[in-house]
C-alpha atoms as a PDB file:
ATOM      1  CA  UNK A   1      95.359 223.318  10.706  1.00  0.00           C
ATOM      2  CA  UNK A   2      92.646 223.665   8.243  1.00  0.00           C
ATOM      3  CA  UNK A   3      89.376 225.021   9.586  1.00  0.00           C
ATOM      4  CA  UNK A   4      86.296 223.717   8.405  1.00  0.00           C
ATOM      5  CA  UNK A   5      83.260 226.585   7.222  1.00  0.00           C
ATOM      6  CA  UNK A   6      80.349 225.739   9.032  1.00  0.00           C
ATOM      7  CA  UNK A   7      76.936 227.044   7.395  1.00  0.00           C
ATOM      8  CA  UNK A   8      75.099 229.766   8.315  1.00  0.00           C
ATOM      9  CA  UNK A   9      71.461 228.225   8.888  1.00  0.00           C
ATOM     10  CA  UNK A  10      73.020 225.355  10.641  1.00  0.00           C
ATOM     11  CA  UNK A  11      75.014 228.123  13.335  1.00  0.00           C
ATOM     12  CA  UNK A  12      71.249 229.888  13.211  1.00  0.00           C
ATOM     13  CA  UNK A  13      69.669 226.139  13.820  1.00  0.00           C
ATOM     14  CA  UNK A  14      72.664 225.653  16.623  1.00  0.00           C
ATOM     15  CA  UNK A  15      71.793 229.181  18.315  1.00  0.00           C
ATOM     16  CA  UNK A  16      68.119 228.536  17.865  1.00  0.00           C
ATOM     17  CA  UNK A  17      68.434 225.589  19.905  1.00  0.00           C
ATOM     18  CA  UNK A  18      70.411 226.673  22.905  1.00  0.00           C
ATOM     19  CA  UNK A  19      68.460 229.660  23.211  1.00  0.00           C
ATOM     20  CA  UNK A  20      65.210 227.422  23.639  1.00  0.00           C
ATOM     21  CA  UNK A  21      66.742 225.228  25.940  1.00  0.00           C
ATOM     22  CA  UNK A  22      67.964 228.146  27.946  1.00  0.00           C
ATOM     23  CA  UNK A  23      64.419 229.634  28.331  1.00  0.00           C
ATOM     24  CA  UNK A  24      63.557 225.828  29.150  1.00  0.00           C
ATOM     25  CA  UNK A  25      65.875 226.211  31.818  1.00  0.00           C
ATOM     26  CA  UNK A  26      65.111 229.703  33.174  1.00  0.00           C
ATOM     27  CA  UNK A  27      61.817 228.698  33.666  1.00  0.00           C
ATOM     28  CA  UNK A  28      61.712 225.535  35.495  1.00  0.00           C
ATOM     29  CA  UNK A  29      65.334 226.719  37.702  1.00  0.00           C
ATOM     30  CA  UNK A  30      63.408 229.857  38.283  1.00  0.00           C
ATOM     31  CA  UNK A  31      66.635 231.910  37.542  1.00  0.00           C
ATOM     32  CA  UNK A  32      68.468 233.401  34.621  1.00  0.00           C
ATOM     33  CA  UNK A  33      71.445 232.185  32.803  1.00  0.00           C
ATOM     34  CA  UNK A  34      73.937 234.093  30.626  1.00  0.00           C
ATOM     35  CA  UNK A  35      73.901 233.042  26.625  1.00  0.00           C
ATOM     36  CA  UNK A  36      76.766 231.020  26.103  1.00  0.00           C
ATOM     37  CA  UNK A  37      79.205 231.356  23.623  1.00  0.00           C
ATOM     38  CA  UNK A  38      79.604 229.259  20.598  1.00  0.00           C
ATOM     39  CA  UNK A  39      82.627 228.617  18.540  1.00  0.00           C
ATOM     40  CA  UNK A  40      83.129 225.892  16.277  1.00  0.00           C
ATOM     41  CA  UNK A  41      86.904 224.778  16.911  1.00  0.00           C
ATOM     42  CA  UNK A  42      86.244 221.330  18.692  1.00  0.00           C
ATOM     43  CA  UNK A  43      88.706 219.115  16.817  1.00  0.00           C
ATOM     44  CA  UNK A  44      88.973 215.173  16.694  1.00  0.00           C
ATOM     45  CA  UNK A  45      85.963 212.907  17.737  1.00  0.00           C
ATOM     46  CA  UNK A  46      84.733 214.391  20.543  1.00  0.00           C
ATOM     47  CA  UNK A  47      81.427 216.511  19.945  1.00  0.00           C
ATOM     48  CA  UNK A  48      81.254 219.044  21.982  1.00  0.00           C
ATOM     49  CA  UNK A  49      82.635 220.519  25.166  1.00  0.00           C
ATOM     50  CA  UNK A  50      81.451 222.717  27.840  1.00  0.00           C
ATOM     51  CA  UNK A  51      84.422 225.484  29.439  1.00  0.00           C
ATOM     52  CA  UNK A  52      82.859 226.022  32.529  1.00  0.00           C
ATOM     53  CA  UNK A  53      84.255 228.790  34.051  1.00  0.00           C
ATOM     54  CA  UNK A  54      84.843 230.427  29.882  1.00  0.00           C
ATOM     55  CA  UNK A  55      80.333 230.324  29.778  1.00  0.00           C
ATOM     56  CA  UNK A  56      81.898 228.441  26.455  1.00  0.00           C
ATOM     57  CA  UNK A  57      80.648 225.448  24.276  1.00  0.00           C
ATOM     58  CA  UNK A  58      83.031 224.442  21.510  1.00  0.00           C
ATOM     59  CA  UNK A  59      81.646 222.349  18.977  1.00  0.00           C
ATOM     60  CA  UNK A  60      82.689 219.921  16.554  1.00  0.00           C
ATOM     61  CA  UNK A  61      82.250 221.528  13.033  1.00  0.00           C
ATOM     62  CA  UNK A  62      82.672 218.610  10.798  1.00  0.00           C
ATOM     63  CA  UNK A  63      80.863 216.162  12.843  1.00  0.00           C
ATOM     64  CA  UNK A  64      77.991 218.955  13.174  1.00  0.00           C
ATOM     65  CA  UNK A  65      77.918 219.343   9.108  1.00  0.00           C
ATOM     66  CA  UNK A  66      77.463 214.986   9.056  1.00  0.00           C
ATOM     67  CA  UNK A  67      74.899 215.068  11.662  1.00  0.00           C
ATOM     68  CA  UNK A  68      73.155 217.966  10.946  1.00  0.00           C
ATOM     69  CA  UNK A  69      69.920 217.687  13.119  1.00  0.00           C
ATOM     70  CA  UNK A  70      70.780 214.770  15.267  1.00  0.00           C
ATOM     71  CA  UNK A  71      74.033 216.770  16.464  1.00  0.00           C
ATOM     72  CA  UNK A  72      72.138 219.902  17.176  1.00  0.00           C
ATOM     73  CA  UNK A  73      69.057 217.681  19.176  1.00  0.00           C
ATOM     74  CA  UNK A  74      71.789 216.322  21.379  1.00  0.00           C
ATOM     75  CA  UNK A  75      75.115 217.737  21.930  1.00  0.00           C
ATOM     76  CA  UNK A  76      74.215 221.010  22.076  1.00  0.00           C
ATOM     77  CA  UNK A  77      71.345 220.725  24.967  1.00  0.00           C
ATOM     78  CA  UNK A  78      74.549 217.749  26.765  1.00  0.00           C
ATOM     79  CA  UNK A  79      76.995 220.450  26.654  1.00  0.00           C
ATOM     80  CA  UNK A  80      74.283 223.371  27.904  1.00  0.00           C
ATOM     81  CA  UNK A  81      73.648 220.637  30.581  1.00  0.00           C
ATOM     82  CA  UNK A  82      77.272 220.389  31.831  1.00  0.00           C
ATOM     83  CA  UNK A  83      77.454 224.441  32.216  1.00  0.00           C
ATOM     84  CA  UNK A  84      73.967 224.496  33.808  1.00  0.00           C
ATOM     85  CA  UNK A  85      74.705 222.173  36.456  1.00  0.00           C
ATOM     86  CA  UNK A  86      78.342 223.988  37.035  1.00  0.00           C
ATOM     87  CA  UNK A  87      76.173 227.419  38.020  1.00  0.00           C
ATOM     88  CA  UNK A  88      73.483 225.789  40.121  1.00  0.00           C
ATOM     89  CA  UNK A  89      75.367 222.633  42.153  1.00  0.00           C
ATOM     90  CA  UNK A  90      79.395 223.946  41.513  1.00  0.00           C
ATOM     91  CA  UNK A  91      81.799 222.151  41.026  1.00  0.00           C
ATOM     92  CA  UNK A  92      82.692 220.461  43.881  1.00  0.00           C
ATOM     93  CA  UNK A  93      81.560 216.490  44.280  1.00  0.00           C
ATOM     94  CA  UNK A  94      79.752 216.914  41.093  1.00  0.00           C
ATOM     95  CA  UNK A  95      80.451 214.078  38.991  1.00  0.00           C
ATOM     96  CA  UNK A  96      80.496 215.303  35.003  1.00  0.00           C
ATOM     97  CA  UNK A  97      78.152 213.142  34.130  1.00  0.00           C
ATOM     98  CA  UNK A  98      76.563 212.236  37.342  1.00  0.00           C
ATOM     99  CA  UNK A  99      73.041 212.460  39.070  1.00  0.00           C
ATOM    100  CA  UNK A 100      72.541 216.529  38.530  1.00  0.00           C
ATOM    101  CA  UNK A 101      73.685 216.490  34.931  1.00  0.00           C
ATOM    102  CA  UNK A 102      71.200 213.599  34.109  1.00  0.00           C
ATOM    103  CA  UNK A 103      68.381 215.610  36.035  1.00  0.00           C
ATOM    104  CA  UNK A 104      69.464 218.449  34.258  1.00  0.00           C
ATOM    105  CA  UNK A 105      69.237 216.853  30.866  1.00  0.00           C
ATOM    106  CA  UNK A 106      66.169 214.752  31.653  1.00  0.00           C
ATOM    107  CA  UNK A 107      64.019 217.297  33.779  1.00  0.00           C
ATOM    108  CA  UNK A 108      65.152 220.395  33.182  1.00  0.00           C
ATOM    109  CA  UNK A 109      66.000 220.309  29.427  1.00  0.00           C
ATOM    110  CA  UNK A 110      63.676 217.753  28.508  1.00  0.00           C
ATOM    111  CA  UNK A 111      66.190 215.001  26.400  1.00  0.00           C
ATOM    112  CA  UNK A 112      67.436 212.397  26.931  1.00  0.00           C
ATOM    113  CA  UNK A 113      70.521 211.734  28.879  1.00  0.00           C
ATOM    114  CA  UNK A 114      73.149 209.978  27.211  1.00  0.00           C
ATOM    115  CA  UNK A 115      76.863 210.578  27.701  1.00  0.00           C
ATOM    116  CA  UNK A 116      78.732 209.708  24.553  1.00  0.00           C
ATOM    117  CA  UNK A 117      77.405 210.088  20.849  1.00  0.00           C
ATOM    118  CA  UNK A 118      77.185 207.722  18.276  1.00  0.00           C
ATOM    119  CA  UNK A 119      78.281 209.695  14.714  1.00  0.00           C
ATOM    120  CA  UNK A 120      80.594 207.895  12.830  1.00  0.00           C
ATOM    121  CA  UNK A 121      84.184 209.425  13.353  1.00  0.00           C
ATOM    122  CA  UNK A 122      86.274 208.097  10.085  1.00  0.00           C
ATOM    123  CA  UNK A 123      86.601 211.809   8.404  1.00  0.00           C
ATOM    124  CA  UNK A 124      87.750 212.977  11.974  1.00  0.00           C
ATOM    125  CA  UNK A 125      89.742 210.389  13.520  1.00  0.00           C
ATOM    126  CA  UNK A 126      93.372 210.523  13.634  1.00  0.00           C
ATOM    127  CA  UNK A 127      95.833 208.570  12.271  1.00  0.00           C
ATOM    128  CA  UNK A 128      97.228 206.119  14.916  1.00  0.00           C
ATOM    129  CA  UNK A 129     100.582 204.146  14.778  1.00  0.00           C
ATOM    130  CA  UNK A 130     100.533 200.225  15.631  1.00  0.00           C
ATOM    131  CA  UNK A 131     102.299 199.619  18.982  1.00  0.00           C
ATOM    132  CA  UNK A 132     103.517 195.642  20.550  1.00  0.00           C
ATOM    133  CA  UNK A 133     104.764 195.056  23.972  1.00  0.00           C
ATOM    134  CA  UNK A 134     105.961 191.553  25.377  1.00  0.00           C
ATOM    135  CA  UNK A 135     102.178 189.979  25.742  1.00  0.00           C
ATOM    136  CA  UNK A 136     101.565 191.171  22.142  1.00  0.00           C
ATOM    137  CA  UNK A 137      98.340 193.115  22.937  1.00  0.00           C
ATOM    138  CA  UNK A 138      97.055 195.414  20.422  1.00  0.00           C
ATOM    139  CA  UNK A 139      98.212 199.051  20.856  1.00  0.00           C
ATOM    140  CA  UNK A 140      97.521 202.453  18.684  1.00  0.00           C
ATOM    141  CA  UNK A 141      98.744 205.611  19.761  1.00  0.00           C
ATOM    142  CA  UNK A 142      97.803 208.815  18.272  1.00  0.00           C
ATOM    143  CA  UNK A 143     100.498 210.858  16.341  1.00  0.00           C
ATOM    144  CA  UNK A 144     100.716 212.852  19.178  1.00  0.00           C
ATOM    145  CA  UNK A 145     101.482 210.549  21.585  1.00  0.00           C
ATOM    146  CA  UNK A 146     103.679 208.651  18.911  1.00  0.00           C
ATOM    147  CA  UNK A 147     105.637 211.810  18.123  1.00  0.00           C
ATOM    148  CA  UNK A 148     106.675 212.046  21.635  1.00  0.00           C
ATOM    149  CA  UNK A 149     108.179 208.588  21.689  1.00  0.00           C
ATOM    150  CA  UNK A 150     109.872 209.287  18.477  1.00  0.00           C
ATOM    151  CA  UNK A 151     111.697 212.546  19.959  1.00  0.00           C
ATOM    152  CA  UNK A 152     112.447 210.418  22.990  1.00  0.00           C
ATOM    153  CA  UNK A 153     110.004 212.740  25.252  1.00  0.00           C
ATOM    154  CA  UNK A 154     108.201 209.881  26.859  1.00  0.00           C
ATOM    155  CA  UNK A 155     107.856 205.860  26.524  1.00  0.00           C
ATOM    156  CA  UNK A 156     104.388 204.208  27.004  1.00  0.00           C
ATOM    157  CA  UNK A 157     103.781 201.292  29.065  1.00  0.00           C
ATOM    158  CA  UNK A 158     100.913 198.138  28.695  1.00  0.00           C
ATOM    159  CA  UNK A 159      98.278 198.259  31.178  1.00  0.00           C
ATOM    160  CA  UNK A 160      98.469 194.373  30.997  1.00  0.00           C
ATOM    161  CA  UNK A 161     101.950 193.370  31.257  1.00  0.00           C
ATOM    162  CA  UNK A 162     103.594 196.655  32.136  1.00  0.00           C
ATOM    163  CA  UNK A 163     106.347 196.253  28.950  1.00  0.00           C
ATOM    164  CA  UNK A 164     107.300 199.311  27.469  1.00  0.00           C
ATOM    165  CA  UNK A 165     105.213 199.819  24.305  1.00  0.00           C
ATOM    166  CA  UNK A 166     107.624 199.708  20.819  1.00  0.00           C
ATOM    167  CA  UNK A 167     106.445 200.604  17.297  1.00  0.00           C
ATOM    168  CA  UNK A 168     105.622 197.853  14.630  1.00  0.00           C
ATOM    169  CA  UNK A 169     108.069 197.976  11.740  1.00  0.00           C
ATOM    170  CA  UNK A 170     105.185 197.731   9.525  1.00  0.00           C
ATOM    171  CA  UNK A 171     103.786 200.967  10.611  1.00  0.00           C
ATOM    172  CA  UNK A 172     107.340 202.933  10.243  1.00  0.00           C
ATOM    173  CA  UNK A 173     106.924 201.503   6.097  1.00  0.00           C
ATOM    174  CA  UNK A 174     103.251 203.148   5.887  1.00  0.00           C
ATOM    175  CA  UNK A 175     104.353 206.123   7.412  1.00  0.00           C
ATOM    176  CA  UNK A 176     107.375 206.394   5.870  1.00  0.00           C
ATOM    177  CA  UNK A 177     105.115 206.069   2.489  1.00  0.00           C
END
């Protein structure tokens, strides 16, 4: 799996920013927080996660590099938000992105809540395989899912008509290509 280099004034940028909104946070919670750690090894489209009980945020290095500022403005202060809310509510009955993670984001960190991003994903989307069942919706799986059903690990079934999903002979010529 190749790893992608991320540059050192945009980690510095990254860092720069959590530590503000940590300070942010320590101030208005009226308690400290341990710094979180930072690795860049998020992989597909997702931007960010927060591992709770790891103090961790992993971020997405390629769609960091294409979003530069906008990335660092929100994901990093979202996922901050998610391991915030873990120390001061728990876990338990706390939805992820529920009424303390919003008041977290919005009153505490000072942003503005949203839940998903909108980067565009093309360099770091997967490639997906073309899928049919009998009411001919539309179905991709990822290569993960579609190497399972190739080894004969699992089948996949339509939400819609419950028909076991099968692979469109046009996709076995492009990936046989």
């Amino acid at each position: 799996m190749k790893t992608t280099r991320v540059p050192i004034f945009l980690q510095q940028r990254v860092m720069r920013t959590l530590r503000e909104k940590l300070v942010l946070a320590e101030q208005k919670l009226e308690q400290t927080f341990p710094e979180p750690i930072i690795n860049y090894k998020q992989r597909g489209t997702t931007a960010g996660s927060a591992y709770l009980k790891e103090w961790e945020i992993r971020i997405n290095p390629t769609l960091l590099i294409e979003n530069k500022e906008i990335f660092i403005d929100e994901v990093v202060p979202h996922e901050l938000a998610h391991l915030l809310v873990f120390k001061v509510f728990g876990r338990q009955g706390i939805a992820p992105h529920g009424k303390e993670w919003k008041w977290m984001m919005q009153h505490v960190l000072e942003v503005t809540a949203k839940r998903t991003h909108n980067f565009a994903v093309a360099t770091v989307k997967s490639k997906t395989f073309h899928y049919y069942c009998a009411c001919e919706a539309p179905h991709e799986l990822t290569i993960r899912r579609h190497n399972k059903v190739v080894r004969g690990e699992t089948q996949y079934l339509c939400r819609r008509c419950k028909g076991i999903l099968k692979l469109r002979e046009e996709t076995v010529v492009a990936a046989e290509n």
